[in-house]
C-alpha atoms as a PDB file:
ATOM      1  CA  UNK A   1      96.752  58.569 196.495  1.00  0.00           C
ATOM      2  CA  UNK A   2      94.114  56.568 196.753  1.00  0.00           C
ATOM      3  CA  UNK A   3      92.129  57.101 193.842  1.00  0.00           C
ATOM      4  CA  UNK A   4      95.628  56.476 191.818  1.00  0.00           C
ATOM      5  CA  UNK A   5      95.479  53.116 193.508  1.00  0.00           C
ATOM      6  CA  UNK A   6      91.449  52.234 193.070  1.00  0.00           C
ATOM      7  CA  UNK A   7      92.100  53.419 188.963  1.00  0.00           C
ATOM      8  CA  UNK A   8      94.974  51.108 189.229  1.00  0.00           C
ATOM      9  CA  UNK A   9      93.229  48.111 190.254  1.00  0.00           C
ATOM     10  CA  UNK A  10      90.142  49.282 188.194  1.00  0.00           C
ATOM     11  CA  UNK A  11      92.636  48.975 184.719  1.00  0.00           C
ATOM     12  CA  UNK A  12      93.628  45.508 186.010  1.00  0.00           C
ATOM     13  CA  UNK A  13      90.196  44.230 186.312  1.00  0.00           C
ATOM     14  CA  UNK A  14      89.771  45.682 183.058  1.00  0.00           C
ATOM     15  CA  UNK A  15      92.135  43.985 181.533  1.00  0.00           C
ATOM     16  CA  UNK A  16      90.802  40.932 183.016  1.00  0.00           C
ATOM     17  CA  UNK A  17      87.659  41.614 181.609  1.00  0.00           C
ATOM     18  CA  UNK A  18      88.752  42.602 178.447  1.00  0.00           C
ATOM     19  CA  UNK A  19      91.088  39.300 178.358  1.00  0.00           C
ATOM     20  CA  UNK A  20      88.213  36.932 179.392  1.00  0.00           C
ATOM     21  CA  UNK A  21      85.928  38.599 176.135  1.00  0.00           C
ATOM     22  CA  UNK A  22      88.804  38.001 173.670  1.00  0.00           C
ATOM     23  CA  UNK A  23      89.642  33.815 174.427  1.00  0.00           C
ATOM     24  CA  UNK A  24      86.027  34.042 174.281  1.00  0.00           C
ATOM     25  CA  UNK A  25      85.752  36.448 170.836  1.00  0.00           C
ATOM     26  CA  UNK A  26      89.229  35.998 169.345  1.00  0.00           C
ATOM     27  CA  UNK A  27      88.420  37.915 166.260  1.00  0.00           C
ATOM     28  CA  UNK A  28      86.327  40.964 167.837  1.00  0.00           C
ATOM     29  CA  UNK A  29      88.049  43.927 166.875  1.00  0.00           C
ATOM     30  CA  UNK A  30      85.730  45.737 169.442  1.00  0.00           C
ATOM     31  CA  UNK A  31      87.552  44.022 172.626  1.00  0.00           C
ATOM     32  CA  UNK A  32      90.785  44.663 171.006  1.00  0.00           C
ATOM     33  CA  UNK A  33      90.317  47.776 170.881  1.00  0.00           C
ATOM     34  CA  UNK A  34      89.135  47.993 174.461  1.00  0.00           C
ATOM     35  CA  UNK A  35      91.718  46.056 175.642  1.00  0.00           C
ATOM     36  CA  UNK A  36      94.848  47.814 174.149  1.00  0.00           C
ATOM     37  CA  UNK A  37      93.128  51.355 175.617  1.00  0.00           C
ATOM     38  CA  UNK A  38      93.580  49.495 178.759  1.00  0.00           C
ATOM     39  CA  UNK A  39      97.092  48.333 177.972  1.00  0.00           C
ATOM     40  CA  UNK A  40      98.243  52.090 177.020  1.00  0.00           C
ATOM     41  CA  UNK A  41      96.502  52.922 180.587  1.00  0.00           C
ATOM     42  CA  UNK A  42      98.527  50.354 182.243  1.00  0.00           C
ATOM     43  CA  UNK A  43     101.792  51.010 180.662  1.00  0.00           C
ATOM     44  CA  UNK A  44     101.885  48.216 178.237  1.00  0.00           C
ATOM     45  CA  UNK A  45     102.577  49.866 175.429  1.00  0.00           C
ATOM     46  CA  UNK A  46     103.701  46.318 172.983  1.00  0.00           C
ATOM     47  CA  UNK A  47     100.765  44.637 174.006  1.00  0.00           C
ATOM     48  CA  UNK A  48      98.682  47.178 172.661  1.00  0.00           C
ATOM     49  CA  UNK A  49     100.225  48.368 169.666  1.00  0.00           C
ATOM     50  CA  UNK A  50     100.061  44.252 168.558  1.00  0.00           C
ATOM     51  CA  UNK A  51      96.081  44.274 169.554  1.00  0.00           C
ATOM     52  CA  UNK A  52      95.881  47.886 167.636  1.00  0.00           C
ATOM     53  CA  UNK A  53      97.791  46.718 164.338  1.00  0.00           C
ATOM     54  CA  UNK A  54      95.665  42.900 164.384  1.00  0.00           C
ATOM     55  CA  UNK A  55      92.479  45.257 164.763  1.00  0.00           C
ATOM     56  CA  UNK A  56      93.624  48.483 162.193  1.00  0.00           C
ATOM     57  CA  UNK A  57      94.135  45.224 159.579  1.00  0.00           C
ATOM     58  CA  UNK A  58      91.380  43.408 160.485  1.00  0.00           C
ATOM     59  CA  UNK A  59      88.506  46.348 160.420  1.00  0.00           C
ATOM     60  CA  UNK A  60      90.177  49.648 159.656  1.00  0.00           C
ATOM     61  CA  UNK A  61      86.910  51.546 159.471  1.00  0.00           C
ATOM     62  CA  UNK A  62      85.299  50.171 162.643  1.00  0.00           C
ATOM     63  CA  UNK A  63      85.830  52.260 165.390  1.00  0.00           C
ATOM     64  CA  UNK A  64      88.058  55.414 164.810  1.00  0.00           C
ATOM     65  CA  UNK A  65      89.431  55.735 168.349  1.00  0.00           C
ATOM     66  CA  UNK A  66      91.707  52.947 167.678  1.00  0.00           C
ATOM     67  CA  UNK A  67      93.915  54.606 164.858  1.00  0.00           C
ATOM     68  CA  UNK A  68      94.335  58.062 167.993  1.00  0.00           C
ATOM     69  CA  UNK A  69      95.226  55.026 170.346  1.00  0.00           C
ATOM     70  CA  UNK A  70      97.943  53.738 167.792  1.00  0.00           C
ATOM     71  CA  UNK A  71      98.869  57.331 167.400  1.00  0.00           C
ATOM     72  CA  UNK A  72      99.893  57.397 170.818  1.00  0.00           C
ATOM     73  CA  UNK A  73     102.279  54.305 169.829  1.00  0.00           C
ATOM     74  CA  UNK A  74     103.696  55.843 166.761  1.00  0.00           C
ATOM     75  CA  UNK A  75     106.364  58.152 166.008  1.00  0.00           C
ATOM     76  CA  UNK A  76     106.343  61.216 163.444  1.00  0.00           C
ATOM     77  CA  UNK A  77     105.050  60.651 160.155  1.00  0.00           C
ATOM     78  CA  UNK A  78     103.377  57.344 161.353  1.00  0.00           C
ATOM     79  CA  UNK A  79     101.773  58.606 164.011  1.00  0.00           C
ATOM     80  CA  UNK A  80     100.134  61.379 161.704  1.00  0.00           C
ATOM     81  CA  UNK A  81      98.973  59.065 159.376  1.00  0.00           C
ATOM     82  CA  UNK A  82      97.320  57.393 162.462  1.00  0.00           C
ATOM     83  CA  UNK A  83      95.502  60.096 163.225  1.00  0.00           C
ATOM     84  CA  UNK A  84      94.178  61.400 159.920  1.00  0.00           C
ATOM     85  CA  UNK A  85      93.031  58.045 158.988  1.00  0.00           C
ATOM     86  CA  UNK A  86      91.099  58.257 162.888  1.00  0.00           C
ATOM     87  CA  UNK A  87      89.728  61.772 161.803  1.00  0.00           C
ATOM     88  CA  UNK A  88      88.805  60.735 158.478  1.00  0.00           C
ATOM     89  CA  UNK A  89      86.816  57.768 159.698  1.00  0.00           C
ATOM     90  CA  UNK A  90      85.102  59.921 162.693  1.00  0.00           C
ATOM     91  CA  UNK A  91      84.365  62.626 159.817  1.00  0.00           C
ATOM     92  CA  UNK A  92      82.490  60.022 157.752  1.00  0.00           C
ATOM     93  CA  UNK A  93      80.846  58.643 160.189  1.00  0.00           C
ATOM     94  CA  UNK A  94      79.489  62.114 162.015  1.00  0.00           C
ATOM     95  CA  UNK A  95      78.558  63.275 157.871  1.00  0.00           C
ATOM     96  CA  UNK A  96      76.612  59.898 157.293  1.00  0.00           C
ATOM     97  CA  UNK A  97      74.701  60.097 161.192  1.00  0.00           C
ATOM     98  CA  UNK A  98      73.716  63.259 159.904  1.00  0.00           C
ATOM     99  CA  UNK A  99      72.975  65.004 162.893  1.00  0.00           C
ATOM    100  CA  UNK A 100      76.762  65.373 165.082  1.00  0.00           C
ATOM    101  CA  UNK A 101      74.357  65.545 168.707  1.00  0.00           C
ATOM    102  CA  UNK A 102      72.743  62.117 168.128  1.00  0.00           C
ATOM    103  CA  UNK A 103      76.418  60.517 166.902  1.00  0.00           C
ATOM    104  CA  UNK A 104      77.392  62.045 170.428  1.00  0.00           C
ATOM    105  CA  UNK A 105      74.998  61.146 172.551  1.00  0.00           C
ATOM    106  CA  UNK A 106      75.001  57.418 170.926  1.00  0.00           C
ATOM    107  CA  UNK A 107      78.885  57.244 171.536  1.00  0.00           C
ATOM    108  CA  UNK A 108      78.334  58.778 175.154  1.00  0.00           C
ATOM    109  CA  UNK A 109      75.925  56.184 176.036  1.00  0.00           C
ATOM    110  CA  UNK A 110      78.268  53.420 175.015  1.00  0.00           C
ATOM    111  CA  UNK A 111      80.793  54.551 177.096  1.00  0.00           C
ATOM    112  CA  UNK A 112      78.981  54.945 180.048  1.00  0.00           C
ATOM    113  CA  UNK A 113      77.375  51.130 178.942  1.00  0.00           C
ATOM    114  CA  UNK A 114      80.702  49.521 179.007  1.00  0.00           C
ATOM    115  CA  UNK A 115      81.953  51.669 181.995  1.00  0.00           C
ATOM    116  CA  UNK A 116      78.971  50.316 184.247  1.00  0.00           C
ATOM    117  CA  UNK A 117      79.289  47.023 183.088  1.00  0.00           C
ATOM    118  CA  UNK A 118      82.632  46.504 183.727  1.00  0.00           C
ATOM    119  CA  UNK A 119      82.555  48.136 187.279  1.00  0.00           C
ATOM    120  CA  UNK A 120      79.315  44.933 188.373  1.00  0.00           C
ATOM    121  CA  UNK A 121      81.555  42.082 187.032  1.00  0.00           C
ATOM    122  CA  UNK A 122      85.015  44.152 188.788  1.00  0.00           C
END
């Protein structure tokens, strides 16, 4: 019970966070992206599908988590589409890094980046 209320508040100051980065970056498909995770976590499901679609038409090849995360939003044949264009994307991506361990570790490390950050200015 209480870790469902300190992820709770966690999301929030996420989505804070997030919020704060994009007035600042209005255009950064990165913090979009961040954000509307958040928004799916949080249960605000038209908020993120709007960041998802203004990020999937603004840089479609820039991070591939965002077309799973509009998955999530889609129905049937959309939500397929979603994610083959995601696993396309990731498939380029892991065939131009070359070697699939480094792409890993590099995308581990930025997740753990973003996660620390977030939890010194929460």
């Amino acid at each position: 019970s209480t870790h469902c209320i300190s992820s709770a508040a966690s999301d929030v100051y996420k989505r804070q966070f997030f919020n704060r980065a994009l007035n600042l970056s209005p255009e950064d498909t990165n913090i979009m992206d961040a954000l509307a995770d958040v928004m799916i976590q949080l249960g605000e499901q038209e908020k993120a599908l709007e960041l998802l679609l203004k990020s999937t038409q603004s840089a479609p090849t820039v991070n591939p988590y965002k077309w799973f995360f509009l998955g999530q939003l889609q129905l049937e044949f959309d939500a397929v589409k979603c994610y083959r264009t995601g696993i396309q994307i990731l498939m380029s991506i892991i065939n131009s890094e070359g070697d699939v361990r480094s792409f890993l570790v590099s995308e581990m490390i930025t997740l753990l980046s973003s996660n620390i950050l977030i939890s010194l200015i929460g």
